[in-house]
Protein backbone atom coordinates (compact mmCIF):
# COMPACT_ATOMS: atom_id res chain seq x y z
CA UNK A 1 -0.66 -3.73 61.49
CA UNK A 2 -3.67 -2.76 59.38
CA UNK A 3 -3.97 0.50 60.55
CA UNK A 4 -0.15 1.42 59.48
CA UNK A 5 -0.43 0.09 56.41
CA UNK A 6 -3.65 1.84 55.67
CA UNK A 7 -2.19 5.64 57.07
CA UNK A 8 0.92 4.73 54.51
CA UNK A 9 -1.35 4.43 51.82
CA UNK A 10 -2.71 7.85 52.92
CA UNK A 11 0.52 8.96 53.25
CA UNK A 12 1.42 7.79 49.59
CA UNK A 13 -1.67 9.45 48.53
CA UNK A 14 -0.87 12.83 49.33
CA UNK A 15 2.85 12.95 48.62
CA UNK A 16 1.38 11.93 44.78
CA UNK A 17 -1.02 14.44 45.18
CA UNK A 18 1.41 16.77 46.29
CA UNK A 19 3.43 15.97 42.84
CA UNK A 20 0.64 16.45 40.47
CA UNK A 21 0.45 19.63 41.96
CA UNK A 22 3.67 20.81 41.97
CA UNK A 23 4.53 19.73 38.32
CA UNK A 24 4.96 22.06 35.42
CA UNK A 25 5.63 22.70 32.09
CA UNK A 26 9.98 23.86 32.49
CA UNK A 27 11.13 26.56 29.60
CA UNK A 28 14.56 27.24 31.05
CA UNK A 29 17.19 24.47 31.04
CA UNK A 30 20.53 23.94 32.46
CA UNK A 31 23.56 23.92 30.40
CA UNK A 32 25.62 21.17 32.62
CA UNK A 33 25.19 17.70 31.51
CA UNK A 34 23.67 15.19 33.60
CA UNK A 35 25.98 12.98 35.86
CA UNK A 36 27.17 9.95 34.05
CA UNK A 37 24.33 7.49 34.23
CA UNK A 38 22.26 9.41 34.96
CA UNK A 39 19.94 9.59 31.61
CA UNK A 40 19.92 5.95 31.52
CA UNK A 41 18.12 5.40 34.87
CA UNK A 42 15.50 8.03 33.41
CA UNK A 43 15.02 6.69 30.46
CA UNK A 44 14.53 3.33 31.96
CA UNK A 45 11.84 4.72 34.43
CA UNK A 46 10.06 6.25 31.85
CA UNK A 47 9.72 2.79 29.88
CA UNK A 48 7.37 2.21 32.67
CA UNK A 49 4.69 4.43 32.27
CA UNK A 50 1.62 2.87 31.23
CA UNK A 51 0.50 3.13 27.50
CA UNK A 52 -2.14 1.73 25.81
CA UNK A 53 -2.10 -2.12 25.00
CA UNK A 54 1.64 -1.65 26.39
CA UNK A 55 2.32 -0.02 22.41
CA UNK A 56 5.03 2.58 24.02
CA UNK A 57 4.92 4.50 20.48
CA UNK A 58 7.35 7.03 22.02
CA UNK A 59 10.52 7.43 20.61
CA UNK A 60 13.88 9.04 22.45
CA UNK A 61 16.48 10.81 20.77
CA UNK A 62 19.44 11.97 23.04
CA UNK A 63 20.50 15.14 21.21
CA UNK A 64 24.34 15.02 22.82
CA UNK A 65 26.16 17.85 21.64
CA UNK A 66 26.00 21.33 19.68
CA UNK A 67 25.79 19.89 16.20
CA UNK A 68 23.07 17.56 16.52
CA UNK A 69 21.13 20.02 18.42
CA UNK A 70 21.66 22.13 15.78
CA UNK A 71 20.43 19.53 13.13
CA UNK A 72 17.40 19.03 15.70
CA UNK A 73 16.51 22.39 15.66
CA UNK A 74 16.86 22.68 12.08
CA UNK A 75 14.01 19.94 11.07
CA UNK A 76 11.94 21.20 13.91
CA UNK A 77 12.02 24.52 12.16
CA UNK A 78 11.76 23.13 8.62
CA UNK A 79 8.66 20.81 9.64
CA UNK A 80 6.84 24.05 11.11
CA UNK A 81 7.73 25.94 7.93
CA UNK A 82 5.87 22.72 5.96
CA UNK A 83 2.56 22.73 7.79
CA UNK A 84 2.92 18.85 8.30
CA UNK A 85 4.23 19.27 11.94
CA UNK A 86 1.98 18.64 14.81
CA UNK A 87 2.93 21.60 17.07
């Protein structure tokens, strides 16, 4: 029984491996919204991930249609303009 659970741990170990590996940075996006639920069940995986003294200072904002994205890229823009944003 040892032994299995000690080659699953192996096992474990290279599939993260594997991941770290594989992952990049994405610049091209769909256009077809995600299947309903779908962002919440992200979102509330990625409340997991570790930060320090559990201070999550992360903050989401689901950009849901043309105008706000719009808006969104607007500041974005304006902020670079200003010198203030951290890009």
């Amino acid at each position: 029984m040892r032994s299995q659970h000690r080659g699953s741990r192996r096992s474990s170990g290279r599939i993260f491996e594997t991941l770290l590996k594989w992952r990049r940075d994405v610049r091209r996006f769909k256009t077809e919204p995600l299947p309903a639920g779908m962002l919440e069940r992200l979102l509330g995986l990625a409340d997991l991930a570790p930060s320090v003294g559990n201070s999550q200072p992360w903050r989401i904002v689901i950009v849901d249609g043309p105008e706000k994205r719009a808006r969104v890229i607007s500041s974005f823009e304006a902020e670079k303009r200003s010198g203030r944003a951290a890009v």
